[in-house]
N, C-alpha and C. Protein backbone atom coordinates (compact mmCIF):
# COMPACT_ATOMS: atom_id res chain seq x y z
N UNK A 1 7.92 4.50 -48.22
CA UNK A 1 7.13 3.74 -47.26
C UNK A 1 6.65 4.67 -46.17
N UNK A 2 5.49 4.83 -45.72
CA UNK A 2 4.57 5.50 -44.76
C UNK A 2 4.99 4.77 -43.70
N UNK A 3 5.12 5.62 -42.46
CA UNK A 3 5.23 4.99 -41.32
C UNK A 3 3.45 5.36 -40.75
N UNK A 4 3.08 4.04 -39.94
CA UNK A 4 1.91 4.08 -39.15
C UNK A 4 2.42 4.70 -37.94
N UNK A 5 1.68 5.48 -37.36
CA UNK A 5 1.50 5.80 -35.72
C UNK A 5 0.42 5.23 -35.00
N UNK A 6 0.81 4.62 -33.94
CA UNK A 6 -0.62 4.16 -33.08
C UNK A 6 -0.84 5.07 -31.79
N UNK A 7 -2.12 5.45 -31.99
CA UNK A 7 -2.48 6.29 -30.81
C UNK A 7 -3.65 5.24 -29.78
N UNK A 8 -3.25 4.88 -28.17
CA UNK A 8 -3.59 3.74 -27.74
C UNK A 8 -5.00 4.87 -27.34
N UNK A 9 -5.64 4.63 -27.56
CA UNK A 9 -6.88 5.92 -27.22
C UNK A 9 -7.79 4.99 -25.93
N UNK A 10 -7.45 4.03 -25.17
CA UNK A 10 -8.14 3.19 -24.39
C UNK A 10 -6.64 2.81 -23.52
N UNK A 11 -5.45 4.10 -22.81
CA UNK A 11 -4.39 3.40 -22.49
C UNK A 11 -4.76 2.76 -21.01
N UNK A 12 -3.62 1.48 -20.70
CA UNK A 12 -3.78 0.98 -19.35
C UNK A 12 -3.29 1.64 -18.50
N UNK A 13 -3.63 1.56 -17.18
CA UNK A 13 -2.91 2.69 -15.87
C UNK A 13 -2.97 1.07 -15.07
N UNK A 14 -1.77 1.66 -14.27
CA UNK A 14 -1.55 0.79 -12.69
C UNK A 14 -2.52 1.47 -11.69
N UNK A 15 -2.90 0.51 -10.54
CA UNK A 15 -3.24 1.18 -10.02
C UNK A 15 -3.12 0.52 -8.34
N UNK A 16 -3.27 1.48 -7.26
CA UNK A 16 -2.82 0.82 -6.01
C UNK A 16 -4.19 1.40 -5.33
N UNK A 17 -4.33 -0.01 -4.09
CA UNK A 17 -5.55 0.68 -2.99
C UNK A 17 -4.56 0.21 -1.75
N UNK A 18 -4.43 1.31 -0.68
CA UNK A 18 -4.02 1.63 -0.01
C UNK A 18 -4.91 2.04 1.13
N UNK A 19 -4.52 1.73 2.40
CA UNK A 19 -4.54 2.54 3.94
C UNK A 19 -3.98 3.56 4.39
N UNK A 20 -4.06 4.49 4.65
CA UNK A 20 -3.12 5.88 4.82
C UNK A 20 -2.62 5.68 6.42
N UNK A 21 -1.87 6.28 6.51
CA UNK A 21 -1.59 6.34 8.19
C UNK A 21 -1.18 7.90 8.45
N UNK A 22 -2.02 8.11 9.57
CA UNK A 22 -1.73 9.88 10.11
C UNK A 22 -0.43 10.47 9.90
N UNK A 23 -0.28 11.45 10.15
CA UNK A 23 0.73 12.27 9.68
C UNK A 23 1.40 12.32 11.06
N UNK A 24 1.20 12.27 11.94
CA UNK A 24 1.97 11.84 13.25
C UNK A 24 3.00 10.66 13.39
N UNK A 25 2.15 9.81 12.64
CA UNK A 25 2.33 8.66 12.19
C UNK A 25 3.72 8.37 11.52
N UNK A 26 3.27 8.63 10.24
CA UNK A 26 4.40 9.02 9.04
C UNK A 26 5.55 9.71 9.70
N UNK A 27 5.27 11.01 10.10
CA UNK A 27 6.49 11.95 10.99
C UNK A 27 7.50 10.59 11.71
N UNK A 28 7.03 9.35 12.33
CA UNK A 28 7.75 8.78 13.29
C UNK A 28 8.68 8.11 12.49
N UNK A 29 7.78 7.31 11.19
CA UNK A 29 8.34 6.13 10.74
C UNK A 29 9.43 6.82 9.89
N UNK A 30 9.00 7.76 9.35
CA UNK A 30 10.28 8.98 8.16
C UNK A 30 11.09 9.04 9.21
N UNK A 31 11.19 9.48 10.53
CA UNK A 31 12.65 9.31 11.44
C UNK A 31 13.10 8.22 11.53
N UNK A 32 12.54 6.86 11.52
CA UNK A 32 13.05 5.35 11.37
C UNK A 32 13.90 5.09 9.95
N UNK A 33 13.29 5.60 9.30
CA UNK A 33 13.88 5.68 7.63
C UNK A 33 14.79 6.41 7.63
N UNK A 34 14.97 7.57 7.86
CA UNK A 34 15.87 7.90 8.09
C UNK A 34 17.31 7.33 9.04
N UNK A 35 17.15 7.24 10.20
CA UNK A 35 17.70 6.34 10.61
C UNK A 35 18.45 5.31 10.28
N UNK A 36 17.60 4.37 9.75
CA UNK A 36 18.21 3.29 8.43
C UNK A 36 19.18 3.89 7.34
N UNK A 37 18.57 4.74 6.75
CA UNK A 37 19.49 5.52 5.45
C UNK A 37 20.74 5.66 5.95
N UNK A 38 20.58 6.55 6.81
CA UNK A 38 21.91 6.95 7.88
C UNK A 38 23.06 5.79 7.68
N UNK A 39 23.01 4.67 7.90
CA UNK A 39 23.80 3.56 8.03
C UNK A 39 25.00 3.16 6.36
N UNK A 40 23.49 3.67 5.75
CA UNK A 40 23.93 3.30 4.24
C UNK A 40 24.35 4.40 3.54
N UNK A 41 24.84 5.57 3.31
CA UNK A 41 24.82 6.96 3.05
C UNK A 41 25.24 6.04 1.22
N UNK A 42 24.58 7.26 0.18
CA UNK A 42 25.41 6.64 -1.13
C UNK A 42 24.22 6.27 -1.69
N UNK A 43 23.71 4.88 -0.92
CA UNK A 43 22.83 3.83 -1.39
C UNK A 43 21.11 3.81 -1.16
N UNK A 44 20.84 3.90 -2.07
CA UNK A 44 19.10 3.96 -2.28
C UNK A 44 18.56 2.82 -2.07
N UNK A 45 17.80 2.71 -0.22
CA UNK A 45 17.15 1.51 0.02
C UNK A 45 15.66 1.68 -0.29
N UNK A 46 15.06 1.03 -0.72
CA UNK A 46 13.37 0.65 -1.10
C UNK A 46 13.14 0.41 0.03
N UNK A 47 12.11 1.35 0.10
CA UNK A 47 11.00 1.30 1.39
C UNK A 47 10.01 2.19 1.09
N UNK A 48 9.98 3.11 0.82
CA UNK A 48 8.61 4.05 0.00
C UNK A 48 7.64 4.68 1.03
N UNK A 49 6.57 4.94 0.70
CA UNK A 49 5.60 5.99 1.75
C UNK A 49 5.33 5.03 2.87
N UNK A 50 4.79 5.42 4.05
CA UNK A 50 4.17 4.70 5.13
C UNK A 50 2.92 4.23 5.20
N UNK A 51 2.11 3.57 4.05
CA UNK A 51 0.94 2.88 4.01
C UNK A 51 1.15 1.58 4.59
N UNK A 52 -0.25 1.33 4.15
CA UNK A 52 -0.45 -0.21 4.13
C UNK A 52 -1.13 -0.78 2.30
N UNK A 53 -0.67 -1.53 2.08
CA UNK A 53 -1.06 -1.51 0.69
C UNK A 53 -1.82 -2.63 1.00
N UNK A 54 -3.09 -2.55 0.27
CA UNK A 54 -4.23 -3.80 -0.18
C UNK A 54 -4.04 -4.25 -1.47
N UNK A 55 -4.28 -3.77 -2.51
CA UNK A 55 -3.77 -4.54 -3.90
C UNK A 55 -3.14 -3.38 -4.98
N UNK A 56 -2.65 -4.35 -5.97
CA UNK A 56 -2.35 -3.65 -7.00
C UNK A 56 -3.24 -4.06 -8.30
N UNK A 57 -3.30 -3.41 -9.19
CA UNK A 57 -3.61 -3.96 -10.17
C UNK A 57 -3.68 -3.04 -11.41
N UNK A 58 -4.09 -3.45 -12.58
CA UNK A 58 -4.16 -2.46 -13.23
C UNK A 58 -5.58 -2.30 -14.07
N UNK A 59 -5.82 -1.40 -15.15
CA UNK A 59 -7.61 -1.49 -15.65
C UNK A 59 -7.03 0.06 -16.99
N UNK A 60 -7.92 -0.72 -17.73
CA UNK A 60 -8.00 0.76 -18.91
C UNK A 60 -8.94 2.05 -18.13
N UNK A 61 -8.67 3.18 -18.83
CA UNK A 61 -9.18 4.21 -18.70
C UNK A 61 -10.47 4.34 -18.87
N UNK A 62 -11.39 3.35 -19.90
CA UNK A 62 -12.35 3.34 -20.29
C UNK A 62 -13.30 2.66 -19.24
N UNK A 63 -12.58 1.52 -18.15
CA UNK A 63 -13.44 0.83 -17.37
C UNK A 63 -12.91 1.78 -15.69
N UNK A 64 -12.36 2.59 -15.86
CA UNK A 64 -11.86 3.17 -14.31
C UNK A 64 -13.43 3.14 -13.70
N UNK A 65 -13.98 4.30 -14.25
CA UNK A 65 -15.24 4.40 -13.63
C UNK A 65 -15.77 3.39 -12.84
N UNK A 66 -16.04 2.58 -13.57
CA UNK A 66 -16.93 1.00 -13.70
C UNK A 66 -16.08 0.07 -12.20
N UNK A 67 -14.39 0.23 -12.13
CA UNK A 67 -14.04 -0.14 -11.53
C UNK A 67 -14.45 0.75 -10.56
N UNK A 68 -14.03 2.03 -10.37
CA UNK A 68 -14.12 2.87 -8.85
C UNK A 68 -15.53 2.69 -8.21
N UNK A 69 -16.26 2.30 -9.57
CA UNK A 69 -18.05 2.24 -8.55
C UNK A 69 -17.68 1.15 -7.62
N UNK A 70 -17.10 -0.47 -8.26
CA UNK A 70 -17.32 -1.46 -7.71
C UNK A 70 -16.76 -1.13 -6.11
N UNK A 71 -15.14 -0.73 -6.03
CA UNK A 71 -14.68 -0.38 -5.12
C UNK A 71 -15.14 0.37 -3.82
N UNK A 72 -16.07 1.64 -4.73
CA UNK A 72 -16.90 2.22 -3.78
C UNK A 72 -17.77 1.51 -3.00
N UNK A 73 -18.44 0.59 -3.56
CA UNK A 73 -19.95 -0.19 -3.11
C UNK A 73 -19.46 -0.68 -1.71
N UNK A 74 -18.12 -1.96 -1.89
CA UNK A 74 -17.84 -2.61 -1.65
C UNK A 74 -17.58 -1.63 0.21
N UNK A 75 -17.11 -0.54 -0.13
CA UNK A 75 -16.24 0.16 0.66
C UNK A 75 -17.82 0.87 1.73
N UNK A 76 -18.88 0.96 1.20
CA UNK A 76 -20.28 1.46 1.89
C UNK A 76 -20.16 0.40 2.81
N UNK A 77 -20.42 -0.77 2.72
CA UNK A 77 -20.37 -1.85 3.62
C UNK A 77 -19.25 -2.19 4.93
N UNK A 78 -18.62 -1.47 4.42
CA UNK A 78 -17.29 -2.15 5.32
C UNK A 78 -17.14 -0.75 6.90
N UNK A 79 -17.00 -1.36 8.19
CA UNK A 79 -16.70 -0.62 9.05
C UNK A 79 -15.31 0.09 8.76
N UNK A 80 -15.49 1.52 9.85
CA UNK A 80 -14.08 2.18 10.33
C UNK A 80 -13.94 0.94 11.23
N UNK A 81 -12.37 1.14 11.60
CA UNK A 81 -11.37 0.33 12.36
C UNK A 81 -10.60 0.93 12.90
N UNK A 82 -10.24 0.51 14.02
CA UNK A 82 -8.99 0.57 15.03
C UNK A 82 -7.82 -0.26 14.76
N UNK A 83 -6.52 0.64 14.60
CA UNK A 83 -5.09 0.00 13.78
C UNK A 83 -4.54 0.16 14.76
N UNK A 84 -3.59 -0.97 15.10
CA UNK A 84 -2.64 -0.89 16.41
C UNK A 84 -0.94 -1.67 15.55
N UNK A 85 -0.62 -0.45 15.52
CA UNK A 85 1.30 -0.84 14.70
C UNK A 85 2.47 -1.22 16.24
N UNK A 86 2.53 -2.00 16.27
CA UNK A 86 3.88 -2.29 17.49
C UNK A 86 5.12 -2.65 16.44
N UNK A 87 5.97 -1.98 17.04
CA UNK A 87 7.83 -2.41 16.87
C UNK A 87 7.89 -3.10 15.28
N UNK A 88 9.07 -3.86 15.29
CA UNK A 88 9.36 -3.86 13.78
C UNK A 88 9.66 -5.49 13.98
N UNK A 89 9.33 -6.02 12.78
CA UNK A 89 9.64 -7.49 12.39
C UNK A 89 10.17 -6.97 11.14
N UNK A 90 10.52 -8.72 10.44
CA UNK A 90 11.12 -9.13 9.16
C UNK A 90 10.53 -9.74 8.68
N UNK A 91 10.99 -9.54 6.98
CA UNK A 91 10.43 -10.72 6.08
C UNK A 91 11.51 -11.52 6.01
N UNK A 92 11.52 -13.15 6.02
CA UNK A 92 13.05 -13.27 5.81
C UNK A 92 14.11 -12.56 5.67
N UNK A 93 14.95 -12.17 5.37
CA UNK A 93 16.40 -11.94 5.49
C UNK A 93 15.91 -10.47 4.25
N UNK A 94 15.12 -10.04 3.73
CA UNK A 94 15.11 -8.94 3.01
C UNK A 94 14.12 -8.09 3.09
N UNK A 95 13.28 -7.75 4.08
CA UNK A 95 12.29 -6.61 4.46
C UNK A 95 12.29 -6.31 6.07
N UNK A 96 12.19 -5.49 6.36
CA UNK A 96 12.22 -4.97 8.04
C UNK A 96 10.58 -3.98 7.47
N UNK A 97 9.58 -4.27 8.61
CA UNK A 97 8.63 -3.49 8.39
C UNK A 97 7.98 -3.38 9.73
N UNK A 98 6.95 -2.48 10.14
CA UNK A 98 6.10 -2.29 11.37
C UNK A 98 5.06 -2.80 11.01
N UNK A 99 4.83 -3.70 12.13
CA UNK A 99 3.80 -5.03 12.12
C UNK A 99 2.46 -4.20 12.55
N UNK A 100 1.75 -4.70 11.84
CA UNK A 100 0.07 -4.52 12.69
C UNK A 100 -0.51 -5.70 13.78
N UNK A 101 -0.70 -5.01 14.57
CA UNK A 101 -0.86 -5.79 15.84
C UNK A 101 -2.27 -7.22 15.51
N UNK A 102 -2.78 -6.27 14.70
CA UNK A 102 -4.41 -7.29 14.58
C UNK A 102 -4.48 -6.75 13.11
N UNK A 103 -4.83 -8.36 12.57
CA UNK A 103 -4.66 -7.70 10.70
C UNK A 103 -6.43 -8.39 10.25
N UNK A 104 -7.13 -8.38 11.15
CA UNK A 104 -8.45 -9.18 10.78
C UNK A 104 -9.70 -8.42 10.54
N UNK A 105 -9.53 -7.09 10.70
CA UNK A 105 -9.99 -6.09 9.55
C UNK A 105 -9.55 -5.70 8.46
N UNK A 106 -7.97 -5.79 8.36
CA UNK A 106 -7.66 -5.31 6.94
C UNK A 106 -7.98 -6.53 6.12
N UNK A 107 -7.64 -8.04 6.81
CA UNK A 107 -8.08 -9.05 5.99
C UNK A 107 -9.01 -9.17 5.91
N UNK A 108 -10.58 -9.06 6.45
CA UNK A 108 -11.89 -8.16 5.95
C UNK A 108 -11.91 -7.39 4.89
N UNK A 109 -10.95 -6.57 4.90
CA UNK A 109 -11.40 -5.59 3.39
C UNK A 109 -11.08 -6.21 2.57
N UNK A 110 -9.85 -6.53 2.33
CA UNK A 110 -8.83 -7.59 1.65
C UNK A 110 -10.02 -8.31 0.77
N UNK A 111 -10.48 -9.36 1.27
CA UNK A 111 -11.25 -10.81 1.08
C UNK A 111 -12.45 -10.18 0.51
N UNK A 112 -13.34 -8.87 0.78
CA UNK A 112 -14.01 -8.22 0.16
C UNK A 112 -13.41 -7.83 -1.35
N UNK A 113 -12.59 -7.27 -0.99
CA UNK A 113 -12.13 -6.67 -2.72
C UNK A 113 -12.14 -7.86 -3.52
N UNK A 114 -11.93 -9.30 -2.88
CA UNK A 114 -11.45 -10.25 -3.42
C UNK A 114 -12.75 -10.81 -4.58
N UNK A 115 -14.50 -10.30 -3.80
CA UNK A 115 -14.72 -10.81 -4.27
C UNK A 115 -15.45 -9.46 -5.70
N UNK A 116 -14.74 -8.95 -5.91
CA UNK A 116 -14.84 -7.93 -7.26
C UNK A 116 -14.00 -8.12 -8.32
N UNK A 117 -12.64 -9.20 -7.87
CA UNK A 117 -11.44 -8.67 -8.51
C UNK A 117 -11.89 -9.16 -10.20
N UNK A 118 -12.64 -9.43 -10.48
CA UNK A 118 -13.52 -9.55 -11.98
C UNK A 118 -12.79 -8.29 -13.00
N UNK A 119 -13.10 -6.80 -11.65
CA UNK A 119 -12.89 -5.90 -12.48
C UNK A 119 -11.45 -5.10 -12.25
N UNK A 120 -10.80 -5.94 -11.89
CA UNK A 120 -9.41 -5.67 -11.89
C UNK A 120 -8.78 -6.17 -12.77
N UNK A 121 -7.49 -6.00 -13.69
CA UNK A 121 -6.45 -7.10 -14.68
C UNK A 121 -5.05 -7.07 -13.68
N UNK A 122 -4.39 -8.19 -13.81
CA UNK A 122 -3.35 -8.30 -12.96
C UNK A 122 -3.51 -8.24 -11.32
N UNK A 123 -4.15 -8.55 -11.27
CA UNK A 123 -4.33 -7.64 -9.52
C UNK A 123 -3.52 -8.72 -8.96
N UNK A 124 -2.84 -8.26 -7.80
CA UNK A 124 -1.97 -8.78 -6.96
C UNK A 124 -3.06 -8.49 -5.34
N UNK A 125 -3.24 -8.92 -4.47
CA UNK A 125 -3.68 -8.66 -3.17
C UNK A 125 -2.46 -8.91 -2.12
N UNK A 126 -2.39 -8.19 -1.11
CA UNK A 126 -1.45 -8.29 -0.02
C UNK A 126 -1.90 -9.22 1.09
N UNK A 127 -0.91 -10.61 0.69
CA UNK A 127 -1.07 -11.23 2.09
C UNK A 127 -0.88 -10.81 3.21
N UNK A 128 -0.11 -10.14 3.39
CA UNK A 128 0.66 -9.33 4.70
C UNK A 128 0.85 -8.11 5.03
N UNK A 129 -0.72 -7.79 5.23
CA UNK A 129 -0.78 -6.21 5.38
C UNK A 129 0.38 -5.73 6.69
N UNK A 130 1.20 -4.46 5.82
CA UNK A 130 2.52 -4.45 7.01
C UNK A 130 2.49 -3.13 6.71
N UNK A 131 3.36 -1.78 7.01
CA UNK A 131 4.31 -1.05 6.83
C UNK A 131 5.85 -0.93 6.17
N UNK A 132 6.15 -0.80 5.07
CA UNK A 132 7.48 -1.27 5.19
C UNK A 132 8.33 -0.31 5.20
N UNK A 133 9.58 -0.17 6.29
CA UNK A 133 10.40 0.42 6.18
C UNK A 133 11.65 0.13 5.24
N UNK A 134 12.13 -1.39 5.08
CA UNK A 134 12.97 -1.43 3.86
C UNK A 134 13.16 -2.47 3.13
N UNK A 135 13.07 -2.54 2.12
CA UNK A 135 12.89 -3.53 1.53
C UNK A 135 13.84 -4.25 0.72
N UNK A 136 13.88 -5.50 -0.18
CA UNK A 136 14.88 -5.69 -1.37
C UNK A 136 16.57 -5.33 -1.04
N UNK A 137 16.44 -6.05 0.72
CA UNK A 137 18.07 -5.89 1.46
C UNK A 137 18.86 -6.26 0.88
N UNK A 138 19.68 -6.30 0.41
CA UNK A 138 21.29 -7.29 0.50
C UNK A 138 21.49 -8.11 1.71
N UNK A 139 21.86 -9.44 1.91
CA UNK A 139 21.91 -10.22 3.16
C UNK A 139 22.93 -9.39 3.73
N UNK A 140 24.13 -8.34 3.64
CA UNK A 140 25.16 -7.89 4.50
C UNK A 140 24.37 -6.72 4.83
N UNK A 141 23.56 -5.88 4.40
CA UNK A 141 22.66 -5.06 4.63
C UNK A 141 21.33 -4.99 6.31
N UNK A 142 21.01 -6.65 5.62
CA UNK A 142 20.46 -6.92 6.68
C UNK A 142 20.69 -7.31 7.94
N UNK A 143 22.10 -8.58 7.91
CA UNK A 143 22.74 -8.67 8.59
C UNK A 143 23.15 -7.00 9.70
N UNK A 144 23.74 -6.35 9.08
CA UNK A 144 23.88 -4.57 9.79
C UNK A 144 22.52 -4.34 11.01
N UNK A 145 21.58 -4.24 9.94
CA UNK A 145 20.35 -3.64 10.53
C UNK A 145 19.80 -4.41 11.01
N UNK A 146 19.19 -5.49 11.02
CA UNK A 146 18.44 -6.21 12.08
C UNK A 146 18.50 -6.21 13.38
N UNK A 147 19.76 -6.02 13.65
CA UNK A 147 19.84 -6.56 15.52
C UNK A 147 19.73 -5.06 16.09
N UNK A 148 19.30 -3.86 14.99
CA UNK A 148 19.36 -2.40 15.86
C UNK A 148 17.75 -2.41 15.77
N UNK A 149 16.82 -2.83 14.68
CA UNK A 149 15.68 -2.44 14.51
C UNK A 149 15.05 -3.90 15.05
N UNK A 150 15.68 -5.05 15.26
CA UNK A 150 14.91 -5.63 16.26
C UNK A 150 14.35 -5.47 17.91
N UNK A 151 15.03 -4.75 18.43
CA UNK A 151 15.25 -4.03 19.69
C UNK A 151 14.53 -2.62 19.84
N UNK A 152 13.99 -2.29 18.46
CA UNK A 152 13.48 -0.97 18.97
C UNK A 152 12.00 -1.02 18.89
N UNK A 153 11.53 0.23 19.34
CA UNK A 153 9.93 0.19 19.81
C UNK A 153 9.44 1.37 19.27
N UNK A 154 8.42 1.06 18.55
CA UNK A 154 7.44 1.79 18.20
C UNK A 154 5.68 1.08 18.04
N UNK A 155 5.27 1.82 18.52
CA UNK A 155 3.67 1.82 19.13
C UNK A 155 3.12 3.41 18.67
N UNK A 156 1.56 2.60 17.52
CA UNK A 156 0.54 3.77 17.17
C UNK A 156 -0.63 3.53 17.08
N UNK A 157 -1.66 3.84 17.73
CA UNK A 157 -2.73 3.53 17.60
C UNK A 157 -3.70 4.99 16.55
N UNK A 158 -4.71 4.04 15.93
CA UNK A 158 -5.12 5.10 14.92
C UNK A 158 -6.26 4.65 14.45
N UNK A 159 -7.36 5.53 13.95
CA UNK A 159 -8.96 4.84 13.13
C UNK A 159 -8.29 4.73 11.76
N UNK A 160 -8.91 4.03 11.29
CA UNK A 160 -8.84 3.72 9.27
C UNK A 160 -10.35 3.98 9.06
N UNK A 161 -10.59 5.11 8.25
CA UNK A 161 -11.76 5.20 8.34
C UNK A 161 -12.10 5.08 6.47
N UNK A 162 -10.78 4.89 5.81
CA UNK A 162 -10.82 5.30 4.43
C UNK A 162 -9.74 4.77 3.40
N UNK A 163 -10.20 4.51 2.09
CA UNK A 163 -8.88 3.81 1.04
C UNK A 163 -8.53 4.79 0.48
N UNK A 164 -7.42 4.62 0.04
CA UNK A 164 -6.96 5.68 -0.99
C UNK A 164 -6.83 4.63 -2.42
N UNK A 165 -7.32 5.14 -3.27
CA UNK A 165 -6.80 4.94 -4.69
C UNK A 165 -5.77 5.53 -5.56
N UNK A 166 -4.86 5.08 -6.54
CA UNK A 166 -3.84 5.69 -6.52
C UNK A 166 -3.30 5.19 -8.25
N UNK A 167 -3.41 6.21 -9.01
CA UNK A 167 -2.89 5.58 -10.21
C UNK A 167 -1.86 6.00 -10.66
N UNK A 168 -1.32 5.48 -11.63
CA UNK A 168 0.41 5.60 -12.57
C UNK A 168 0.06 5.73 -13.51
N UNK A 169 0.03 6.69 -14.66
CA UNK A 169 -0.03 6.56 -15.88
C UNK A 169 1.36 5.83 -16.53
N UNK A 170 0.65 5.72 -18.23
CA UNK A 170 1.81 4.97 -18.42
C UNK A 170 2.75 5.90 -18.66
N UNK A 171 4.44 5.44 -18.21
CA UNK A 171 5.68 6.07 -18.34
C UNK A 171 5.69 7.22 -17.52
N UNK A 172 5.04 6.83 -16.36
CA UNK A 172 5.17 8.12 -15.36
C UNK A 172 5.67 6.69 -13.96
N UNK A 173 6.88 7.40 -12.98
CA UNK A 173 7.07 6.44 -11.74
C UNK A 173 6.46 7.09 -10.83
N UNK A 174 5.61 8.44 -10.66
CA UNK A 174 4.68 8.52 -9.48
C UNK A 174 3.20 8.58 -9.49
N UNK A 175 3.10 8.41 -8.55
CA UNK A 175 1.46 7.98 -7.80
C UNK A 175 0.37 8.88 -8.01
N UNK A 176 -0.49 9.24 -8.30
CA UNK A 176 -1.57 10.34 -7.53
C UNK A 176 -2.64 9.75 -7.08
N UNK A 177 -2.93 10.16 -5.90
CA UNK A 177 -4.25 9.51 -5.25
C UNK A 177 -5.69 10.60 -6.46
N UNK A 178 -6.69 9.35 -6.84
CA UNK A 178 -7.57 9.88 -7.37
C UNK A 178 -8.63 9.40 -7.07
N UNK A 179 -9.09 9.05 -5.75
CA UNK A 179 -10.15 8.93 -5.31
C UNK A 179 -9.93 8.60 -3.63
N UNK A 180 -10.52 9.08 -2.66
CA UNK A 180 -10.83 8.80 -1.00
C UNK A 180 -12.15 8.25 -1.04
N UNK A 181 -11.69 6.92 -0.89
CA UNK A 181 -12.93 6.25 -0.60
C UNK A 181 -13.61 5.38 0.90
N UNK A 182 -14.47 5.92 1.74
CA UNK A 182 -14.49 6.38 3.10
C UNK A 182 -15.18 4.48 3.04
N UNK A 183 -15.39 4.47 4.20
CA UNK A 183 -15.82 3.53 4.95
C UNK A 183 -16.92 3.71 5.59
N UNK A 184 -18.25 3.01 5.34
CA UNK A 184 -19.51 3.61 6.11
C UNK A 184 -20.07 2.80 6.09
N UNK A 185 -19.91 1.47 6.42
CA UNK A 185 -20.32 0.94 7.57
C UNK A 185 -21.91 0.82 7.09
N UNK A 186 -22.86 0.99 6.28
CA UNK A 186 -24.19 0.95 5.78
C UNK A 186 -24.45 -0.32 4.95
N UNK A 187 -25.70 -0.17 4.92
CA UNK A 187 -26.37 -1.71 4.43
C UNK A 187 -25.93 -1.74 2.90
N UNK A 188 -25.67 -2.73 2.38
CA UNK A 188 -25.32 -2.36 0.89
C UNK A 188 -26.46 -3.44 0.14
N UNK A 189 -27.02 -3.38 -0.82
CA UNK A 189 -27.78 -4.62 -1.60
C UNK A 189 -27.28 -4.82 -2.52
């Protein structure tokens, strides 16, 4: 008996659009994370890079293109912005993250992508554009940390002038950004 091999010659990728935040930025919140870790030594808490995530989704290799144009178009139209991050909230009892002060530009872009998502499969969109420092707590976990990171302060002001795109191949767990896609604010038809 012959064994068949299938070669997926059209494979699917994940893919993420994201907000970047300065490297000043990042520098602060990686000392907050840290911080946190500190508490837990041993134990691997979920919290991940210092973006802001807009959606996920995924698309074959064959339509990337097709997708990155739409994304692009969408992205000619849309202004730079002013991001203002104050101190830290919760998601219920299992996320601690740095809040955006005013989320009615990112929900602008948001509601834009929304109306492309044709050329997305799976797409997920972020109700709650946030920061997250940790995520997927244990209630005794959170219980610990809340009453230290409710009390503390952090304040950043910053332009968003740009998305990042970001794909996973399959059976790979990291990211690469493969496209900066700017914000300009121009007439689109």
């Amino acid at each position: 008996m012959q064994t068949m091999v299938s070669y997926n010659k059209n494979p699917l990728y994940d893919y993420r659009l994201i907000l970047d935040t300065p490297a000043s930025l990042k520098k602060r919140i990686s000392a907050a994370k840290m911080d946190f870790d500190r508490d837990y030594r041993g134990l691997v808490i979920a919290g991940g890079s210092p973006f802001i995530y807009l959606a996920t989704f995924s698309q074959y290799e064959q339509e990337e293109e097709t997708m990155t144009d739409a994304i692009y178009k969408k992205a000619l139209g849309m202004m730079p912005f002013k991001a203002h991050v104050k101190d830290f909230d919760r998601l219920g009892e299992s996320e601690i993250f740095i809040a955006l002060k005013s989320q009615q530009a990112i929900t602008t872009i948001i509601e834009g992508l929304k109306t492309i998502e044709d050329r997305f499969l799976n797409v997920r969109f972020n109700e709650l554009p946030r920061i997250t420092l940790a995520q997927h707590l244990l209630p005794w976990q959170f219980i610990k940390s809340w009453p230290k990171f409710s009390t503390r302060r952090l304040s950043a002001t910053f332009i968003i002038d740009k998305m990042l795109l970001l794909r996973r191949m399959q059976g790979f767990r990291s990211w690469q950004v493969i496209k900066h896609v700017n914000l300009q604010n121009q007439l689109v038809y």
